[in-house]
Protein backbone atom coordinates (compact mmCIF):
# COMPACT_ATOMS: atom_id res chain seq x y z
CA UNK A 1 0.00 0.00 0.00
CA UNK A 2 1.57 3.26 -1.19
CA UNK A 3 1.26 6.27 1.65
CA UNK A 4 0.41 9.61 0.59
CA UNK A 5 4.00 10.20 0.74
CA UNK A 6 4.27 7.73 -1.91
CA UNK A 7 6.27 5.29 0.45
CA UNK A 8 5.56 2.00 -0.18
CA UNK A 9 5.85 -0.05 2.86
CA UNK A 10 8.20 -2.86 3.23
CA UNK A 11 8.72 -6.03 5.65
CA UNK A 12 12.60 -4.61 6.38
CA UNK A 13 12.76 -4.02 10.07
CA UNK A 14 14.68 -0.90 11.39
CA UNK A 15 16.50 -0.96 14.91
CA UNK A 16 18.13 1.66 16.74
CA UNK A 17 20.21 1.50 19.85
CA UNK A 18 18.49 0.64 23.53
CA UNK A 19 20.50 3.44 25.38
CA UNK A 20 19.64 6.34 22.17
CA UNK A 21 16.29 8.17 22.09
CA UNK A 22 14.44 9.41 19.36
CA UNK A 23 13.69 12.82 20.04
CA UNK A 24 10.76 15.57 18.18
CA UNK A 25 8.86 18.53 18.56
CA UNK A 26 5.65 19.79 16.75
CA UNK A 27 3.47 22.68 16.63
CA UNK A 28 0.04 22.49 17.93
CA UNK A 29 -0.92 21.30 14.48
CA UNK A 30 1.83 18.15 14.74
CA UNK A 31 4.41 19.80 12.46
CA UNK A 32 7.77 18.83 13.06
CA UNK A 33 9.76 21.62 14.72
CA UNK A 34 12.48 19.93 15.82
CA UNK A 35 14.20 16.51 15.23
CA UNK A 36 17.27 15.09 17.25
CA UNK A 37 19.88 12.78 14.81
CA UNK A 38 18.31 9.69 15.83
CA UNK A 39 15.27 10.59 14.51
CA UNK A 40 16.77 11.63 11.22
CA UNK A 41 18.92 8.55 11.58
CA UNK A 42 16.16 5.92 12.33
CA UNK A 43 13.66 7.40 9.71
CA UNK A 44 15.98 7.80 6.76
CA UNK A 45 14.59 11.68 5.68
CA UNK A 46 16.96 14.63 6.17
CA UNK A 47 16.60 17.29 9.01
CA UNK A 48 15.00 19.31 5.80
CA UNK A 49 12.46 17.06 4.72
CA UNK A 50 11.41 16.75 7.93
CA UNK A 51 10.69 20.18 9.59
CA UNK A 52 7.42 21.65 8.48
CA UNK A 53 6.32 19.00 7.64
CA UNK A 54 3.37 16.59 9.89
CA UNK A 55 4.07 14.31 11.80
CA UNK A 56 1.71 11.67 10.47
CA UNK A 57 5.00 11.69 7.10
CA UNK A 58 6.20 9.06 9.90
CA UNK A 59 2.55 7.31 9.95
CA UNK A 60 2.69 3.35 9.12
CA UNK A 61 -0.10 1.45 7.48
CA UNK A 62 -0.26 -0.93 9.92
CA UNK A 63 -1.40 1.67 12.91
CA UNK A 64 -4.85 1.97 13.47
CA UNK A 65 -6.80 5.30 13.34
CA UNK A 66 -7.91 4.41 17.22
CA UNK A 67 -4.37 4.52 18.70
CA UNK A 68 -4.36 7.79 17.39
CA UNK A 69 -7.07 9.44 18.03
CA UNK A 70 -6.56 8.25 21.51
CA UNK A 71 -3.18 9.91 21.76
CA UNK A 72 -4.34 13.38 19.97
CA UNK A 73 -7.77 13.49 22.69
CA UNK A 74 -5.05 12.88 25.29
CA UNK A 75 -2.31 15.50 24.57
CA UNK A 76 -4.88 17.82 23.31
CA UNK A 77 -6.22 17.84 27.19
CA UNK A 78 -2.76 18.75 28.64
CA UNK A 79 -2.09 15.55 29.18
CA UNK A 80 0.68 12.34 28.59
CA UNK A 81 0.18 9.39 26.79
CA UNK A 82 2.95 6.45 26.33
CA UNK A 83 2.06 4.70 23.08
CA UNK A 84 3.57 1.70 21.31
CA UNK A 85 4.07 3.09 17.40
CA UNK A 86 4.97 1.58 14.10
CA UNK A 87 6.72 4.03 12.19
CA UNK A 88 7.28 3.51 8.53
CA UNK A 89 11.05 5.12 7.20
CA UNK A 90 11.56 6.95 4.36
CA UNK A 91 12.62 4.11 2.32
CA UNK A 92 9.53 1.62 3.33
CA UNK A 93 11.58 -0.26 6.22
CA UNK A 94 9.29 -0.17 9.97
CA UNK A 95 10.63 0.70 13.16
CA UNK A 96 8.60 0.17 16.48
CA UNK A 97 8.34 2.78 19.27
CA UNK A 98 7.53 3.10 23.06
CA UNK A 99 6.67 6.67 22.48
CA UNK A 100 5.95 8.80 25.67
CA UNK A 101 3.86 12.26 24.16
CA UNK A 102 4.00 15.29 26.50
CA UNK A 103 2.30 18.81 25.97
CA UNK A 104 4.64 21.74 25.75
CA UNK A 105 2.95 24.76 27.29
CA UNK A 106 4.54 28.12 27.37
CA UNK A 107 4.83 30.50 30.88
CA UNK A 108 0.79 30.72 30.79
CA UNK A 109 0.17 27.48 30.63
CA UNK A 110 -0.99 27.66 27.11
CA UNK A 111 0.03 24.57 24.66
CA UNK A 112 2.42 25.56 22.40
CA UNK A 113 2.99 22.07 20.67
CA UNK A 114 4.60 18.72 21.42
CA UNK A 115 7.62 17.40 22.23
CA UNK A 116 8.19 13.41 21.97
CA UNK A 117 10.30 11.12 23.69
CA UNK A 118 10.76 7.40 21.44
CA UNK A 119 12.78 4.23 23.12
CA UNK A 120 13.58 0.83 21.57
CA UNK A 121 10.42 -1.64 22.52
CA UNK A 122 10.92 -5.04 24.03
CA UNK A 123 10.00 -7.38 21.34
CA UNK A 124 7.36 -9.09 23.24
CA UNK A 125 5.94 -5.91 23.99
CA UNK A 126 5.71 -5.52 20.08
CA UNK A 127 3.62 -8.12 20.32
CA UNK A 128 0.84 -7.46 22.56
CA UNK A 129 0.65 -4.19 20.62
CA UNK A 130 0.29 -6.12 17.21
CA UNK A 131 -1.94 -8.17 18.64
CA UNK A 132 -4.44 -5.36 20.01
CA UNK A 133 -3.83 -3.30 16.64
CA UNK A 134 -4.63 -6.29 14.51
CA UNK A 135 -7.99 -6.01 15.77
CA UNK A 136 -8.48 -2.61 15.35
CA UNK A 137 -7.20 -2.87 11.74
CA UNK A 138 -9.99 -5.18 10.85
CA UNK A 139 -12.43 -2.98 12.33
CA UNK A 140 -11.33 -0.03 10.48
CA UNK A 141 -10.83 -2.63 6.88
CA UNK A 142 -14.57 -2.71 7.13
CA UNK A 143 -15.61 0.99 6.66
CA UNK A 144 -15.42 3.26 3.11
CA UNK A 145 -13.96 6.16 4.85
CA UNK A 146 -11.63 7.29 7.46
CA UNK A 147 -14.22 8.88 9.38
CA UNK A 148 -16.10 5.62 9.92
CA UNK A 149 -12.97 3.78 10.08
CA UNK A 150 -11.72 5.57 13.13
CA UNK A 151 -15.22 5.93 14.80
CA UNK A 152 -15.81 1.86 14.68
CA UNK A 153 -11.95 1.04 15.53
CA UNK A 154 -12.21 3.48 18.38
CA UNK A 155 -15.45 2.21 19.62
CA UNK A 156 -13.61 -1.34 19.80
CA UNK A 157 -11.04 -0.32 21.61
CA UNK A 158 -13.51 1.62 24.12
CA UNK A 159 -15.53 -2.03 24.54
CA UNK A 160 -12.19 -4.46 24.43
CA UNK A 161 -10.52 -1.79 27.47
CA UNK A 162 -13.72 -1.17 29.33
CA UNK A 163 -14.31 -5.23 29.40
CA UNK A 164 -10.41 -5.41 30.51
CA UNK A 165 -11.87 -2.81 33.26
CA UNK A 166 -8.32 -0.44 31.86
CA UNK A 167 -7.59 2.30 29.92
CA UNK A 168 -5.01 2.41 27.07
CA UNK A 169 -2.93 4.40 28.97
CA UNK A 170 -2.86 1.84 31.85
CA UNK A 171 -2.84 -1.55 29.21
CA UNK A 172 0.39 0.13 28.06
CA UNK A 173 1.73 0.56 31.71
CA UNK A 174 0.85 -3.18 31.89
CA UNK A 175 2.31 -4.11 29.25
CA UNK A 176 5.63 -1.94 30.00
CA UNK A 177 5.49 -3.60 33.59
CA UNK A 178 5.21 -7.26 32.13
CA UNK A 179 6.94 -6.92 29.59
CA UNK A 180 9.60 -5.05 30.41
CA UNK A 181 8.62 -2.22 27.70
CA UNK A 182 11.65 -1.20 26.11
CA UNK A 183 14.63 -3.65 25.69
């Protein structure tokens, strides 16, 4: 499947380093403002062809709408989120993410944009996530439009983490805690 980029996904896997952290700020409107050399590293575009530009140019495939809706309604409230993210490179390879999101506010408390912190995943943390996301994928496979897509995937994940009695936020700390979340 070709991205609007006009990436076309591969199955190459892309690693980075356990101890380095992938680093990147955004406006309000998620456009890159600042990435750190992993990040350049690790996704393969230069510093150039990344500022200005949205985040989503990072967006795999193989996330579903849900996860991010659920991360947007969270920072957009002033709050955190960890999230575990599939990232798709600018030549096609994947890399996964334990990504922890954090408002930036100025002196008034006002949000200013975004500033994101990315480690190295266990593997079998990678796992649970695909898991959970494969369900949500199929959800969203069933609906003409991205709209309805991310409505029904989102209302899955509400029913499959209110049955769990969690939240995402708190399935991730799980799985972090169980897992050991990054390696």
């Amino acid at each position: 499947m070709r991205q609007a980029t006009g990436v076309v996904p591969t199955s190459e896997e892309r690693t980075f380093g356990r101890e380095e952290i992938i680093v990147s700020k955004t406006d309000p409107q998620g456009r890159i403002t600042y990435a750190n050399d992993v990040f350049v590293r690790v996704s393969g575009y230069r510093r150039d062809q990344l500022l200005g530009r949205p985040h989503a140019l990072i967006r795999h495939p193989d996330m579903p709408r849900a996860i991010f809706r659920t991360l947007w309604d969270t920072v957009q409230q002033g709050q955190e989120i960890f999230a575990y993210v599939k990232n798709l490179a600018a030549d096609g390879a994947y890399y996964w993410v334990l990504a922890h999101v954090t408002p930036s506010t100025d002196e008034t408390g006002a949000t200013v944009g975004y500033h994101s912190n990315r480690r190295l995943p266990d593997p079998s943390a990678v796992r649970a996530a695909e898991e959970l996301y494969g369900v949500l994928l199929a959800e969203e496979s069933r609906h003409a439009t991205g709209n309805a897509a991310v409505d029904a995937s989102s209302a899955v994940l509400a029913d499959l983490l209110a049955g769990d009695g969690t939240t995402y936020d708190a399935w991730v700390w799980d799985i972090i805690n169980s897992h050991g979340g990054t390696r």
